[in-house]
Protein backbone atom coordinates (compact mmCIF):
# COMPACT_ATOMS: atom_id res chain seq x y z
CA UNK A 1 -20.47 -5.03 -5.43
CA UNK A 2 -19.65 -4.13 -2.04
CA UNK A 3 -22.18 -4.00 0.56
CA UNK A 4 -22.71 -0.43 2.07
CA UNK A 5 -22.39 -0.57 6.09
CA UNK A 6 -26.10 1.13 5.96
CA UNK A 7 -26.63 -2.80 4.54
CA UNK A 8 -24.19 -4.94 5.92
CA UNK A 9 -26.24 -7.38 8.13
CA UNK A 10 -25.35 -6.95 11.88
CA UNK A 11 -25.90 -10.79 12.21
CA UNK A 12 -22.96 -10.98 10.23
CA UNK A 13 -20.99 -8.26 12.93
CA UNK A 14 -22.82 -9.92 15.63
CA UNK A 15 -21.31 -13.32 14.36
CA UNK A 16 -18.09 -12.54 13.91
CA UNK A 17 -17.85 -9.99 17.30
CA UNK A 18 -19.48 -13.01 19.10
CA UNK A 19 -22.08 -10.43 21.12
CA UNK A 20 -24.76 -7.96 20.22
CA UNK A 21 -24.83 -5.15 17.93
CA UNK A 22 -26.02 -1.74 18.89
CA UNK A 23 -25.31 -0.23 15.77
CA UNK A 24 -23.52 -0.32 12.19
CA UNK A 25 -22.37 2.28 10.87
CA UNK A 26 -19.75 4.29 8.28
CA UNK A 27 -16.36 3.89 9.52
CA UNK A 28 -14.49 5.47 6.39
CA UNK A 29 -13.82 4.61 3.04
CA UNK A 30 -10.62 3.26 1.54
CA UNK A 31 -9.87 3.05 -2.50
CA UNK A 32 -10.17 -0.53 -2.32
CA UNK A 33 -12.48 -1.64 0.64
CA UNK A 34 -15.17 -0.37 2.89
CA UNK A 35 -15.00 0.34 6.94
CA UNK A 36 -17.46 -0.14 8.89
CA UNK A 37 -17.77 0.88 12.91
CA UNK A 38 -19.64 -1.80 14.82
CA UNK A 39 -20.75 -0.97 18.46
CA UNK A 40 -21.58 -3.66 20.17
CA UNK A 41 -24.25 -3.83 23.19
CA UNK A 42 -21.70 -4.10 25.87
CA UNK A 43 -19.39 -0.56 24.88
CA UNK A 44 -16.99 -2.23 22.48
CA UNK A 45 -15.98 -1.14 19.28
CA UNK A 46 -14.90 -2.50 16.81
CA UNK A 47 -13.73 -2.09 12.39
CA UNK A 48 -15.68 -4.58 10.32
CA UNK A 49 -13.78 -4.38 6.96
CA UNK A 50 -15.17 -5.42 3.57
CA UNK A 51 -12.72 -6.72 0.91
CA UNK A 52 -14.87 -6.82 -2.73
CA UNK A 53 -14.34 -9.54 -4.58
CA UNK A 54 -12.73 -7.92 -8.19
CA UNK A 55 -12.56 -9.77 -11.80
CA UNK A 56 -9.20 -10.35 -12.65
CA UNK A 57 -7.47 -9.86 -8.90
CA UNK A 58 -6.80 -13.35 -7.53
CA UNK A 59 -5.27 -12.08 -4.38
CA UNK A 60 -6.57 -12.98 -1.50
CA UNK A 61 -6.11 -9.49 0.55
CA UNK A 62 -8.06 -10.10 3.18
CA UNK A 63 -5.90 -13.30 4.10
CA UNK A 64 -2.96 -11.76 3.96
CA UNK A 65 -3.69 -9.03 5.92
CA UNK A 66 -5.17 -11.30 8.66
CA UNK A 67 -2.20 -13.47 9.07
CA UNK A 68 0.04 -9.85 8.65
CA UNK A 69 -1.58 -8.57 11.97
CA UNK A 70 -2.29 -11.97 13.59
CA UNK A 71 1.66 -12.18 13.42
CA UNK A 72 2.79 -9.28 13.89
CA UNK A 73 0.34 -8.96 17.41
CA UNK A 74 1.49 -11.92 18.17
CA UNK A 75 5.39 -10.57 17.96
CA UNK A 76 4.71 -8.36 20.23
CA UNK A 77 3.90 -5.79 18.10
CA UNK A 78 1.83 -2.83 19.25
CA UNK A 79 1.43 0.25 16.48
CA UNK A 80 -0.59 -1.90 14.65
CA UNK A 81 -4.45 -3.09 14.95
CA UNK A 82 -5.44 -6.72 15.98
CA UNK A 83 -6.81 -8.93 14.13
CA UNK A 84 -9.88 -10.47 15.94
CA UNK A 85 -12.49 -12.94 13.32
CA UNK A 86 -12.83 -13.39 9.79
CA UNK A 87 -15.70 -14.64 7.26
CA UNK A 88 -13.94 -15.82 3.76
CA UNK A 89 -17.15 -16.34 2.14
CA UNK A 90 -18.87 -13.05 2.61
CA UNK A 91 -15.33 -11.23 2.12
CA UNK A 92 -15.48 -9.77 5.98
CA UNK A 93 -12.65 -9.38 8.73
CA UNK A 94 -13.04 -8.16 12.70
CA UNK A 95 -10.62 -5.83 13.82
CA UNK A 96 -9.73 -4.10 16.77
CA UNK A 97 -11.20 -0.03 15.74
CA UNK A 98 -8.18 2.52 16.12
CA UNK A 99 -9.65 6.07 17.67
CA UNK A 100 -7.74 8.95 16.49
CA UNK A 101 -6.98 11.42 13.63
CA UNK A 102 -5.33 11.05 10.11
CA UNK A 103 -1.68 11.77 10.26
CA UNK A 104 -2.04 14.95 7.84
CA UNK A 105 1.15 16.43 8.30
CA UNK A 106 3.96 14.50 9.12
CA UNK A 107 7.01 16.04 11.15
CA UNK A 108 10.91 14.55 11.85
CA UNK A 109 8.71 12.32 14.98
CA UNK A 110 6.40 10.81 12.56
CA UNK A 111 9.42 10.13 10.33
CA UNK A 112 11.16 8.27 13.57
CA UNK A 113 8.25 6.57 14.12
CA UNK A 114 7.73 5.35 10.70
CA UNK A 115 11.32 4.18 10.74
CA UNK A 116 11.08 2.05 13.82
CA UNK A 117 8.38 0.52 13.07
CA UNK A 118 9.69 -0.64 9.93
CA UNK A 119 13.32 -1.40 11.94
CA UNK A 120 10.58 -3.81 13.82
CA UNK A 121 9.72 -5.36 11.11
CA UNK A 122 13.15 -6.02 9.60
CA UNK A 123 14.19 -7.67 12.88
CA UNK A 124 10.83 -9.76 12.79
CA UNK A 125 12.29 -11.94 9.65
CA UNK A 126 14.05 -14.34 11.90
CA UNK A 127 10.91 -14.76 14.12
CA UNK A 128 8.70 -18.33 14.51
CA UNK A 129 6.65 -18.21 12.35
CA UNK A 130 8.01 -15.43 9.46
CA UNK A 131 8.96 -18.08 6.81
CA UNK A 132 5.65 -18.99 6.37
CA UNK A 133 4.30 -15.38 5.53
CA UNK A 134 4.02 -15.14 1.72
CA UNK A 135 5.49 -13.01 -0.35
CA UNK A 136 4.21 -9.20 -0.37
CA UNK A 137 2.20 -8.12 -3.36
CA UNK A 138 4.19 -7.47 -6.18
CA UNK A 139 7.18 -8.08 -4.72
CA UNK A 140 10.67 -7.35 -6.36
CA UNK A 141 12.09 -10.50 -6.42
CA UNK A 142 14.92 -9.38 -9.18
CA UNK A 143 15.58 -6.81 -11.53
CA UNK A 144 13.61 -8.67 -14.18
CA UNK A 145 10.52 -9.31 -12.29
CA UNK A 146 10.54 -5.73 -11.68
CA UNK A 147 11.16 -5.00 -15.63
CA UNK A 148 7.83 -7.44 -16.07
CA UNK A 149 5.71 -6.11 -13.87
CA UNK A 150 6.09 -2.37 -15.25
CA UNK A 151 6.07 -3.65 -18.49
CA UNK A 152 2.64 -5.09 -17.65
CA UNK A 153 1.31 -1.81 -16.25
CA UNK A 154 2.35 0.30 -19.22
CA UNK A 155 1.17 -1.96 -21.93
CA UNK A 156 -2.36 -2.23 -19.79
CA UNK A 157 -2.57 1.42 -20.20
CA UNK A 158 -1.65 1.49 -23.46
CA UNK A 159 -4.56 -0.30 -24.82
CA UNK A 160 -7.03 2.54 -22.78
CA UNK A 161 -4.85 5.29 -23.62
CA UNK A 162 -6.75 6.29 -27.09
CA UNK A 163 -9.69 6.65 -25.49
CA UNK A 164 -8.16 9.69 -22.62
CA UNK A 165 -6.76 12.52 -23.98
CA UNK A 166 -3.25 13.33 -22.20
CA UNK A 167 -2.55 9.65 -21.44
CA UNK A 168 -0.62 8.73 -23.97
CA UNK A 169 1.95 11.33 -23.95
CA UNK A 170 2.24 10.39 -20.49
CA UNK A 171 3.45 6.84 -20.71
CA UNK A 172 5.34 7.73 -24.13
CA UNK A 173 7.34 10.88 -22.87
CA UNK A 174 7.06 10.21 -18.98
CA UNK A 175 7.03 6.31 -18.31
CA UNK A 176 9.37 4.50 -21.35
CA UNK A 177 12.37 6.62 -21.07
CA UNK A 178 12.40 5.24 -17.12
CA UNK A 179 11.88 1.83 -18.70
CA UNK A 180 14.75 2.09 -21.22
CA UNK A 181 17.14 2.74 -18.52
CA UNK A 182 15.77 -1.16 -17.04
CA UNK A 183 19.73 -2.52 -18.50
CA UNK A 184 20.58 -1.15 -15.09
CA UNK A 185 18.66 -3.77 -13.08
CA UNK A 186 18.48 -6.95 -14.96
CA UNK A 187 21.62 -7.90 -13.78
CA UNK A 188 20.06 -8.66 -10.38
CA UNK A 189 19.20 -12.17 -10.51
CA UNK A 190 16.83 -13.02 -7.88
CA UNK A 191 16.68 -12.09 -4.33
CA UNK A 192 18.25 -14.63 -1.96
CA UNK A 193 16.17 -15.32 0.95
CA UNK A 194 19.21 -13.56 3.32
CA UNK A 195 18.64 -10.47 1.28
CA UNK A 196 14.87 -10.30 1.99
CA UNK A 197 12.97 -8.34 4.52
CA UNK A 198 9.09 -7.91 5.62
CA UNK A 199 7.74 -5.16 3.94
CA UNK A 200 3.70 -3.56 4.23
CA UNK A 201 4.14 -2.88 0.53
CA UNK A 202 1.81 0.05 1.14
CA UNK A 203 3.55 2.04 3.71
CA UNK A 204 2.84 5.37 4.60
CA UNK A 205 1.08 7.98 7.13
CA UNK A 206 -2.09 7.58 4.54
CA UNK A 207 -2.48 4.51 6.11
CA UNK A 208 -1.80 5.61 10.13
CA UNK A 209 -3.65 7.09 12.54
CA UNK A 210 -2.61 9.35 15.43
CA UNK A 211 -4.04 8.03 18.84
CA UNK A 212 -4.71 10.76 21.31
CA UNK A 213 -1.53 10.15 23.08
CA UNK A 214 0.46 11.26 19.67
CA UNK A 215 1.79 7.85 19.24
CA UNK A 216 0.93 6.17 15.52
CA UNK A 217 -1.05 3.28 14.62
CA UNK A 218 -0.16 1.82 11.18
CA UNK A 219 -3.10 0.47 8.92
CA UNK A 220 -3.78 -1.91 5.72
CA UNK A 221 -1.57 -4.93 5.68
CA UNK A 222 -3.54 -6.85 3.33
CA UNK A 223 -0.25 -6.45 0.39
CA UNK A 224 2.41 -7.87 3.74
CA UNK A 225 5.10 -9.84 2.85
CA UNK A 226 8.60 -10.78 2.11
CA UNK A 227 10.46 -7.98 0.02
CA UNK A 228 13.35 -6.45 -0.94
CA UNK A 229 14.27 -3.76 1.15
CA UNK A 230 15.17 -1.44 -1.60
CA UNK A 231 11.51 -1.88 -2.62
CA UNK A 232 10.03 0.07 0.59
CA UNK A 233 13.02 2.36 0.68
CA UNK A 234 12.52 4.06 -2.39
CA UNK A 235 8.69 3.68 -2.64
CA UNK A 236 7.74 5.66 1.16
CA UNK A 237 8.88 8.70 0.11
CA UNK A 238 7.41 8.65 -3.65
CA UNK A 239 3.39 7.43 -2.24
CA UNK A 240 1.41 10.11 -3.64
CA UNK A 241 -1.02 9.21 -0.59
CA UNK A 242 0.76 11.80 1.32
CA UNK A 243 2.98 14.73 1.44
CA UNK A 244 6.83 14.52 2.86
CA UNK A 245 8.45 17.62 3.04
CA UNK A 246 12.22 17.58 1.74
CA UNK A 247 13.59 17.69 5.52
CA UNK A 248 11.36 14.86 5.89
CA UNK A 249 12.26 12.85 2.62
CA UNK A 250 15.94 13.20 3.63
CA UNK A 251 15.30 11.97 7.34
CA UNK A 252 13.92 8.95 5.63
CA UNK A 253 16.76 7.91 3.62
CA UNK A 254 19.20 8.20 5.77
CA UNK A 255 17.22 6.56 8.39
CA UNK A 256 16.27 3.62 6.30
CA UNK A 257 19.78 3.49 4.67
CA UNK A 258 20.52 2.51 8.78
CA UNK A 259 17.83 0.14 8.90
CA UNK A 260 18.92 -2.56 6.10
CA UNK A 261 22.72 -1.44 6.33
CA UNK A 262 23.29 -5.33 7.22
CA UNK A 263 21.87 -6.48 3.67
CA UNK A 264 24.34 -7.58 1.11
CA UNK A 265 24.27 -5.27 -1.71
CA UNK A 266 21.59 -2.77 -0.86
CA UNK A 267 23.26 0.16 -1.74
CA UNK A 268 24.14 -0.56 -5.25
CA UNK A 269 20.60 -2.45 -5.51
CA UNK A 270 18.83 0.93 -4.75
CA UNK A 271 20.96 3.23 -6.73
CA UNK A 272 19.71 0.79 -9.90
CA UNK A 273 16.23 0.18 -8.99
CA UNK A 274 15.17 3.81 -7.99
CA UNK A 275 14.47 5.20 -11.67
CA UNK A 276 11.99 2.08 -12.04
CA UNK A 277 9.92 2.21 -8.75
CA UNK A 278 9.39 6.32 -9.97
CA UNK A 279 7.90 4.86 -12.86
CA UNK A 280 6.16 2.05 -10.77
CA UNK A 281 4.27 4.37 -8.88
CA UNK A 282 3.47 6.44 -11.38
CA UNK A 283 2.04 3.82 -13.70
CA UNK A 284 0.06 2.80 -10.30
CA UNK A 285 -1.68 5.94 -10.40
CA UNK A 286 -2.88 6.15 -13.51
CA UNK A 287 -4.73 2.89 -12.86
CA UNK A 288 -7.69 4.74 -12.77
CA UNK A 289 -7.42 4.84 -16.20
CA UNK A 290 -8.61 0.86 -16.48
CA UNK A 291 -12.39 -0.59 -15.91
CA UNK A 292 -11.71 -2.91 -14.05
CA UNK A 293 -9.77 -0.15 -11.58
CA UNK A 294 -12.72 1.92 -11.79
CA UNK A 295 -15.24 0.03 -10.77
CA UNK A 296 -13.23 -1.21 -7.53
CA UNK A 297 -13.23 2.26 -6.87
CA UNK A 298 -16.70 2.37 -7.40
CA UNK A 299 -17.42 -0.15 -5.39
CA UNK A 300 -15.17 1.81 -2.23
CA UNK A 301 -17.60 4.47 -2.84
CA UNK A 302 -15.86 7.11 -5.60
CA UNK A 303 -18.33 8.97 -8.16
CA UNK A 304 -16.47 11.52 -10.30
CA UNK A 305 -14.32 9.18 -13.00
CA UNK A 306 -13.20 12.51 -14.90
CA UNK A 307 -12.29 14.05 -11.98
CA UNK A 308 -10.36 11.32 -10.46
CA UNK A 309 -8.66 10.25 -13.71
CA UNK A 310 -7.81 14.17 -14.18
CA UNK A 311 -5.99 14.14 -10.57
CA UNK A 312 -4.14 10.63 -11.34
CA UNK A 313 -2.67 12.61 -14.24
CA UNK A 314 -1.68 15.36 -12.29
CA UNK A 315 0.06 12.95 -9.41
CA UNK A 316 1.99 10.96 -12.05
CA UNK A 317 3.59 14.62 -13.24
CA UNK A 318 4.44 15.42 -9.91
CA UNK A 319 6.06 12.39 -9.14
CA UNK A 320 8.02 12.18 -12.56
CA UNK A 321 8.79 15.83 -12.18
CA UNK A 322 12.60 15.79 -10.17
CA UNK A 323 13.78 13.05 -12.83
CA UNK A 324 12.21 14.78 -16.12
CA UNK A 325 12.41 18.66 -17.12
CA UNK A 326 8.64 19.73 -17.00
CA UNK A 327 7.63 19.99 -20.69
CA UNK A 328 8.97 16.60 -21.17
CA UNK A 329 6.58 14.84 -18.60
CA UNK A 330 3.34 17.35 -19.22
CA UNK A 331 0.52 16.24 -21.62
């Protein structure tokens, strides 16, 4: 379990900051870790982040997501916070604190700035140091791999779905006819390291802040890595995180099209792959479904399982909703 920042020893923050703590306090709650604001004696501020340890989740997130900022700050790279100390054994990183509001509705700038940033990124795969950045969490590293993966998911959910009304039909009439259609994709063999790019694998103005000036501040790095770019181009518009309008949807792709219009094959890759990454995402939202989801949301803070698992349902009909007729997709 997570320590609340009410209880998070400022020893610890005072370690890490290397100078005194004034105070500890609630910095805002994510779905998988906990924020803390540490004020220090002498004015500074900074985000103490907690990353809980969960059964069954070997990935270190709170190493990649220090060596995603450490390299990206030191490419020069200014939209995104820096990463300042870390503690493996208690689970706790430093990081610079970000002052501004949540990006809550996202216009044609946003979109521009969302698009440079990950133009930024794209060009950072030839920089010192990228090749030895892992690959990003879940990463589609061919049309198989991205068959297994979802094939994972769904039968993870199957073994739950007995026990929740509605959840069944969902995977059954919503999620396997987008897996049937995974012919398409294992063709792809896997991704050649020319055909790769660095992706956040959790990209979107849920995870940015607007600084006072207007200009954005991306957040959460801890799933960086090597990807293929079809991967982040069909996934930013489909996070249920956040709300695109259709103006905005369509400024992304062709804006991203732009982007990785050097990579061999990305077109055709995309075309294949989209059906599957709608299914991805809406398999990843129904993860609320499984213990051992729960109770990392639990320990991030959440309450209300009926509630949440009633709203997962309701995102995974809305995102399946342009591909399938309505009736076909509702429980």
């Amino acid at each position: 379990m997570v320590a609340t920042c009410s209880t998070v020893s400022a020893d610890l923050a005072a370690r890490l900051a290397g100078v005194p703590i004034r105070r500890v306090g609630p910095g805002g709650c994510g779905g998988n870790n906990r924020l803390c604001r540490v004020e220090a004696a002498d004015g500074r501020v900074f985000a103490l982040k907690a990353y809980p340890r969960i059964a069954g989740d070997g990935r270190d997130r709170l190493g990649a997501e220090f060596a995603a900022l450490s390299f990206l700050k030191w490419n020069g790279i200014a939209e995104v916070p820096a990463a300042l100390a870390r503690d493996d054994q208690s689970g706790h990183a430093l990081y610079e604190w970000i002052e501004g509001e949540a990006v809550a509705a996202p216009g044609l700038a946003d979109m521009d700035a969302a698009l440079a940033f990950a133009a930024r990124l794209h060009a950072l795969r030839h920089a010192e140091g990228a090749t030895t950045l892992d690959w990003a969490s879940e990463a589609c590293r061919s049309g198989a791999e991205l068959v297994r993966q979802l094939t994972s998911r769904l039968e993870r959910l199957r073994q739950v779905a007995p026990n929740h009304p509605g959840l069944g039909e969902m995977l059954e009439d919503g999620i396997v006819p987008l897996l049937e259609q995974s012919a398409r994709v294992e063709g792809f063999g896997g991704l050649d390291p020319a055909g790769r790019t660095l992706s956040p694998a959790d990209f979107g103005f849920h995870n940015a802040i607007r600084r006072a000036d207007g200009g954005l501040v991306f957040l959460d790095f801890e799933y960086f890595g090597w990807d293929d770019p079809v991967k982040l181009a069909a996934e930013f518009p489909l996070h249920p995180g956040m709300s695109l309008s259709p103006a905005c949807a369509a400024h992304w792709r062709r804006g991203i099209d732009r982007v990785y219009e050097d990579m061999p094959g990305y077109g055709a890759r995309l075309a294949a792959f989209q059906p599957l990454f709608v299914a991805r995402w809406a398999l990843i939202v129904l993860n609320e479904f499984l213990p051992e989801r729960w109770a990392r949301r639990q320990a991030a803070g959440a309450e209300d399982a009926v509630a949440a698992r009633a709203a997962q349902l309701d995102k995974a009909r809305r995102l399946l909703a342009p591909i399938f007729r309505p009736h076909e997709v509702t429980p």
